[in-house]
C-alpha atoms as a PDB file:
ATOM      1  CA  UNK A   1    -127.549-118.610   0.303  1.00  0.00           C
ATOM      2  CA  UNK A   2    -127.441-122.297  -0.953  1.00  0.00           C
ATOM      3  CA  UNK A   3    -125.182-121.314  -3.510  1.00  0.00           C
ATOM      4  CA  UNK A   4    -123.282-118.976  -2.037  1.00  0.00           C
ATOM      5  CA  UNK A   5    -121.850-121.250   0.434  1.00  0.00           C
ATOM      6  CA  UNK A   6    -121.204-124.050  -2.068  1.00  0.00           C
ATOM      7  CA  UNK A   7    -119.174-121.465  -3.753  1.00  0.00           C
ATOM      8  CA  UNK A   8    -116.902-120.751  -0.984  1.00  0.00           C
ATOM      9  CA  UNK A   9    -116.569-124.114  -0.409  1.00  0.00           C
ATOM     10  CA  UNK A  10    -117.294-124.155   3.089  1.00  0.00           C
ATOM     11  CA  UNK A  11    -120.781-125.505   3.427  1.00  0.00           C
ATOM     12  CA  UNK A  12    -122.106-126.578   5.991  1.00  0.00           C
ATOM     13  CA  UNK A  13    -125.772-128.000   6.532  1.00  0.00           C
ATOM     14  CA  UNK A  14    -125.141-127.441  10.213  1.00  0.00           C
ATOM     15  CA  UNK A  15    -124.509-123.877   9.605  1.00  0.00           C
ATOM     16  CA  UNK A  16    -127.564-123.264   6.810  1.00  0.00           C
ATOM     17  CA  UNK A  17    -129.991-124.949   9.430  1.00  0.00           C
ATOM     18  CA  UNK A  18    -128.779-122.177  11.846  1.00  0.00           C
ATOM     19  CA  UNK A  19    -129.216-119.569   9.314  1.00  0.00           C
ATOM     20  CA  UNK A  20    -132.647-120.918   8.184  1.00  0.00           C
ATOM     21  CA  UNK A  21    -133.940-121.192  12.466  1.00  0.00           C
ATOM     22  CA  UNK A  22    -132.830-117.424  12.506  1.00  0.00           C
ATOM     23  CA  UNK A  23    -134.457-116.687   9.530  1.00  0.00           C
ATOM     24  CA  UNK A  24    -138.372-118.706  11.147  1.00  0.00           C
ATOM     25  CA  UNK A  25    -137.127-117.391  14.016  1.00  0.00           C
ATOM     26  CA  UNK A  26    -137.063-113.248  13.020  1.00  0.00           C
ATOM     27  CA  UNK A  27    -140.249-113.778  10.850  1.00  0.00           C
ATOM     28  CA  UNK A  28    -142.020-115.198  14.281  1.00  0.00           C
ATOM     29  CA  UNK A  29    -140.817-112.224  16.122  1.00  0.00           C
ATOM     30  CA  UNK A  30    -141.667-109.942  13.780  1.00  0.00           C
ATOM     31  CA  UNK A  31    -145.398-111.656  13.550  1.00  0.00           C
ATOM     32  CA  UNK A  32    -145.881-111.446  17.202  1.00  0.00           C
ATOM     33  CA  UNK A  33    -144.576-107.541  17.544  1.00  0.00           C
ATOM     34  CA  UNK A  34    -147.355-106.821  14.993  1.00  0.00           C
ATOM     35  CA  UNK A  35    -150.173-108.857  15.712  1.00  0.00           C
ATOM     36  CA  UNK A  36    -149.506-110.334  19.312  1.00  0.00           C
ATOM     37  CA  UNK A  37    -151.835-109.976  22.274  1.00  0.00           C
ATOM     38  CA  UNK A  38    -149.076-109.918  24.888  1.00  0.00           C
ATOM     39  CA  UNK A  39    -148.385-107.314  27.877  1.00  0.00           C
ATOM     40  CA  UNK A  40    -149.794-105.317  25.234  1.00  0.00           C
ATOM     41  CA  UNK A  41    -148.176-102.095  25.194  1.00  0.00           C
ATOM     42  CA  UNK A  42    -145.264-103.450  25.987  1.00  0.00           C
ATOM     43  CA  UNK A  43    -144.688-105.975  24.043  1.00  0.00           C
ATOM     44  CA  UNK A  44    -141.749-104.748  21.559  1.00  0.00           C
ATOM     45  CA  UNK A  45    -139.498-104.216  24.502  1.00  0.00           C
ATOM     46  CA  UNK A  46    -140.183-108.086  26.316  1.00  0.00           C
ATOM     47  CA  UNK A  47    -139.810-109.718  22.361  1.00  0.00           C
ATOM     48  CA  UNK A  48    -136.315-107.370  21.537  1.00  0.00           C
ATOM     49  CA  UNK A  49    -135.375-108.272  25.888  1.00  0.00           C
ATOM     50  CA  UNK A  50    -136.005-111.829  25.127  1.00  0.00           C
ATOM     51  CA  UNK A  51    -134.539-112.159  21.541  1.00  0.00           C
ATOM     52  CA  UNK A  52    -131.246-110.570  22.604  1.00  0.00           C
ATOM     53  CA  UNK A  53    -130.869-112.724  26.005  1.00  0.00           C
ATOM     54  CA  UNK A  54    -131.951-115.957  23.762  1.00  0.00           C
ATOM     55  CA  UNK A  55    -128.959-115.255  21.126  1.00  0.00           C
ATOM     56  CA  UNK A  56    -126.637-114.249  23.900  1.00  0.00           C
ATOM     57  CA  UNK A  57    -127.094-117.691  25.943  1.00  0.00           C
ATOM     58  CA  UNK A  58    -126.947-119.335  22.668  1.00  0.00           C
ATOM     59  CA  UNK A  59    -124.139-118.160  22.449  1.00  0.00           C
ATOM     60  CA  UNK A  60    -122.416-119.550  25.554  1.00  0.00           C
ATOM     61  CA  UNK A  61    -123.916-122.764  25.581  1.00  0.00           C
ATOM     62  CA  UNK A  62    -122.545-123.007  21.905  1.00  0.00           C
ATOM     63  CA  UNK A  63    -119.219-121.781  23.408  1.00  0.00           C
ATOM     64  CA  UNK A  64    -119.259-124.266  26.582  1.00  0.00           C
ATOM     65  CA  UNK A  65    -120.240-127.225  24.163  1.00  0.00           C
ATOM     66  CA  UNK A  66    -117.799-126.638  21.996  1.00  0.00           C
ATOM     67  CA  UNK A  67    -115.228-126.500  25.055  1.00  0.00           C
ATOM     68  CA  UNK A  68    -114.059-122.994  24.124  1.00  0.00           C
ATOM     69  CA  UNK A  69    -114.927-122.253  27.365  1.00  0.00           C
ATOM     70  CA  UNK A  70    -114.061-124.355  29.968  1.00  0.00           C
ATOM     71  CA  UNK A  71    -115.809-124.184  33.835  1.00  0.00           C
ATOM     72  CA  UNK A  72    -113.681-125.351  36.271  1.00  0.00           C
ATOM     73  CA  UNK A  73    -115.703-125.201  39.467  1.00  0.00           C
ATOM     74  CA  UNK A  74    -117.732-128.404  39.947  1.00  0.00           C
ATOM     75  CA  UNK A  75    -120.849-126.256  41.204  1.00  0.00           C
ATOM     76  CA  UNK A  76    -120.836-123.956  38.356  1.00  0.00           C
ATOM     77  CA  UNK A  77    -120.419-126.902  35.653  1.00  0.00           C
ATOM     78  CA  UNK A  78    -123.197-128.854  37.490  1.00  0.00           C
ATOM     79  CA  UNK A  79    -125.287-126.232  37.225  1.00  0.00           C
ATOM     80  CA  UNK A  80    -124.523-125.477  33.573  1.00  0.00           C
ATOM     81  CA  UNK A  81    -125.693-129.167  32.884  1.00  0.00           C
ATOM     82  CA  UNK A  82    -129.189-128.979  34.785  1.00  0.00           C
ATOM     83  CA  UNK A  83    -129.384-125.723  33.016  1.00  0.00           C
ATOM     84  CA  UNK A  84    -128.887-127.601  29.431  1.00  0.00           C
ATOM     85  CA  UNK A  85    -130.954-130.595  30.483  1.00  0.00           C
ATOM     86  CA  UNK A  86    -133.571-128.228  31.663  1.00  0.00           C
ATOM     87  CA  UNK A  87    -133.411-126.866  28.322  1.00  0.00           C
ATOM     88  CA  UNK A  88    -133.257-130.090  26.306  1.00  0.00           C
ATOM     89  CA  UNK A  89    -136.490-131.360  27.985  1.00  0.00           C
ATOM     90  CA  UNK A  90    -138.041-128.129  27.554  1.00  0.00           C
ATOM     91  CA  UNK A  91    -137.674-128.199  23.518  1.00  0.00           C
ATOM     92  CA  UNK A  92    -138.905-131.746  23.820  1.00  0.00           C
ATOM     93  CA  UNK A  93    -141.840-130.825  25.646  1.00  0.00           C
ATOM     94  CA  UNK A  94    -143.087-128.114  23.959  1.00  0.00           C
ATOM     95  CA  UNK A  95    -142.590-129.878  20.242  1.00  0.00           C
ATOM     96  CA  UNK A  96    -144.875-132.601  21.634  1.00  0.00           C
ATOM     97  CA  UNK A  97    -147.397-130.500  23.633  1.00  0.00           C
ATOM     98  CA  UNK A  98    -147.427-128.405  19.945  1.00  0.00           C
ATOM     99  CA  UNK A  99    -148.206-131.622  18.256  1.00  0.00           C
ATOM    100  CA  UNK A 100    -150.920-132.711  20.215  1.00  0.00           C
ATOM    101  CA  UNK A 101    -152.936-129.902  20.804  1.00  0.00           C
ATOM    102  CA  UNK A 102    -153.938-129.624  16.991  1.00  0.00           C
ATOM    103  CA  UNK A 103    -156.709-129.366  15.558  1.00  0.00           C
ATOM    104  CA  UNK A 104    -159.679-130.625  17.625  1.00  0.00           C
ATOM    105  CA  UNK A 105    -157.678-131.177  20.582  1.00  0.00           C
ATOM    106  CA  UNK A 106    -156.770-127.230  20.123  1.00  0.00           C
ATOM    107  CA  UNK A 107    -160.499-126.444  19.485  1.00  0.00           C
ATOM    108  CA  UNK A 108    -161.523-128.398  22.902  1.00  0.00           C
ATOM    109  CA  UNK A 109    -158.703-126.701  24.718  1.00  0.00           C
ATOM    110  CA  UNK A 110    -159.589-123.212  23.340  1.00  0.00           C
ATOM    111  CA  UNK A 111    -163.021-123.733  24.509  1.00  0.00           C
ATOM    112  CA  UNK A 112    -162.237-124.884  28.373  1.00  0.00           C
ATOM    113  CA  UNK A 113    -160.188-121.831  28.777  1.00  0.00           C
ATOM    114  CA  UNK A 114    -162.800-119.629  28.449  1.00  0.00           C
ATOM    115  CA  UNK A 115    -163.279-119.312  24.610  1.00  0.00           C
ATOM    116  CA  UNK A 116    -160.935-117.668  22.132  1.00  0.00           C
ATOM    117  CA  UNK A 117    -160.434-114.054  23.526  1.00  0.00           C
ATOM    118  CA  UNK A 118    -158.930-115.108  26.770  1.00  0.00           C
ATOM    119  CA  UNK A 119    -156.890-118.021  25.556  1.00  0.00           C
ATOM    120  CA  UNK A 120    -155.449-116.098  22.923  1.00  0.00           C
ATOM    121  CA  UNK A 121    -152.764-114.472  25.431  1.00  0.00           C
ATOM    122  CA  UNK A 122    -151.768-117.809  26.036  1.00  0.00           C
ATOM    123  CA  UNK A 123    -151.297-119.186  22.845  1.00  0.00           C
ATOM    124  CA  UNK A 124    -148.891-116.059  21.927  1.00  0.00           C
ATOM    125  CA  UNK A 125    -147.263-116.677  24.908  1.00  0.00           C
ATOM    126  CA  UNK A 126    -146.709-120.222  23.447  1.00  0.00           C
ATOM    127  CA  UNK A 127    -145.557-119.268  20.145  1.00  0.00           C
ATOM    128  CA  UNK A 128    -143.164-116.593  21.759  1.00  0.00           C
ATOM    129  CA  UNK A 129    -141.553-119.293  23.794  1.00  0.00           C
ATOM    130  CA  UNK A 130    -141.477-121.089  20.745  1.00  0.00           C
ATOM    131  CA  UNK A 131    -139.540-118.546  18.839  1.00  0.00           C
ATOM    132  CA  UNK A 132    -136.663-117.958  21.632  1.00  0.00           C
ATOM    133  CA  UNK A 133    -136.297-121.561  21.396  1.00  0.00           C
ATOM    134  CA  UNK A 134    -135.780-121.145  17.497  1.00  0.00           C
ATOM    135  CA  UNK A 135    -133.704-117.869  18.678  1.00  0.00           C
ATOM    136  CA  UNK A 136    -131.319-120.184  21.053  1.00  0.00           C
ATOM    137  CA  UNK A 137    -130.904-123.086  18.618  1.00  0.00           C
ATOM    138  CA  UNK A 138    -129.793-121.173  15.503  1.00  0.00           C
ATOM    139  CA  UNK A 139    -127.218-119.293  17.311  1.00  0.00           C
ATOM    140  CA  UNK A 140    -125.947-122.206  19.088  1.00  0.00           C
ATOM    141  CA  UNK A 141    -125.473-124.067  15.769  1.00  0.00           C
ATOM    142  CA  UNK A 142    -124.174-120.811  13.990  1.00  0.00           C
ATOM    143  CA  UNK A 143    -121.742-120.568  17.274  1.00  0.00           C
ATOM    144  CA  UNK A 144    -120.370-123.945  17.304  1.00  0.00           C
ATOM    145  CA  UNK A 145    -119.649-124.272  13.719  1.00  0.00           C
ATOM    146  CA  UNK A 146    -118.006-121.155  13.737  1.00  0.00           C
ATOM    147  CA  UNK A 147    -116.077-122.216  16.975  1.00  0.00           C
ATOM    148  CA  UNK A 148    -115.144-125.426  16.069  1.00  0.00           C
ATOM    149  CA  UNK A 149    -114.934-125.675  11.954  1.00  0.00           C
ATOM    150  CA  UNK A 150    -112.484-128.835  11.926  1.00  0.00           C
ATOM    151  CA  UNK A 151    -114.957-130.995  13.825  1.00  0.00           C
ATOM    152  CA  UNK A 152    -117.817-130.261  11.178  1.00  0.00           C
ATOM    153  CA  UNK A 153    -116.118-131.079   7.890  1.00  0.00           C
ATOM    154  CA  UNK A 154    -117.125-133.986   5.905  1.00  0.00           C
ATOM    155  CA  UNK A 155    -115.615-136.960   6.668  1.00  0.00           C
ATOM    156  CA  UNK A 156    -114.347-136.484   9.968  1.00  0.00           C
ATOM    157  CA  UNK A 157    -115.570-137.682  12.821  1.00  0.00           C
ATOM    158  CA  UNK A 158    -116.365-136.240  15.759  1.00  0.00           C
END
């Protein structure tokens, strides 16, 4: 893909980050449809529900920060921001929770929640939430380049 894009002369790192997120993002999805312990028979149809609905708002937050589309009713646009704070603090939160929770920390917590077989739902609960937040970042990146290619090209500022 690297070379690809260098040979059309549009690359972007912006773009290839989106493209690589997908890519983590798919090979999650496709890790928890096969070997996840969530709503159990049911568990294609909530990962393809929540994959679509992640790309999809990806989509028009990429479009709405890119000001392609613009709100003009203030409750609307204030709620749009909470919405993308909400969001922002989210990904912060569970990057750090991730981080901490690691190896012996994990172990402890594994074993207050009643051992491995019932905190198992959890964690793939975890990692799913973790994948629609892979889900919503690549296609906001791969939306506002595409929406906005002038503001991304080397040596312009935005």
């Amino acid at each position: 893909m690297d070379i690809y894009l260098h040979n059309k002369k549009k690359y972007d790192p912006r773009m290839y980050l989106g493209f690589l997120y997908l890519f983590i993002s798919s090979g999650l999805m496709l890790q928890i449809v096969v070997q996840g312990n969530i709503v159990f028979e049911k568990r294609i149809k909530v990962c393809a529900i929540g994959y679509v609905f992640s790309v999809i708002l990806g989509i028009i937050l990429g479009l709405y920060e890119s000001r392609k589309i613009i709100v003009k009713n203030k409750v609307i646009k204030q709620m749009l921001h909470i919405i993308c704070a909400i969001l922002g603090f989210s990904i912060i939160f569970l990057c750090s929770v991730g981080r901490r929770f690691m190896g012996r920390r994990g172990a402890i917590l594994i074993e207050m929640t009643g051992g491995q077989k019932n905190s198992a739902i959890g964690f793939w609960y975890c990692i799913l939430g973790l994948t629609l937040v892979f889900t919503l970042i690549s296609s906001m990146l791969i939306t506002c380049v595409i929406a906005v290619p002038d503001q991304f090209k080397k040596g312009k500022k935005a």
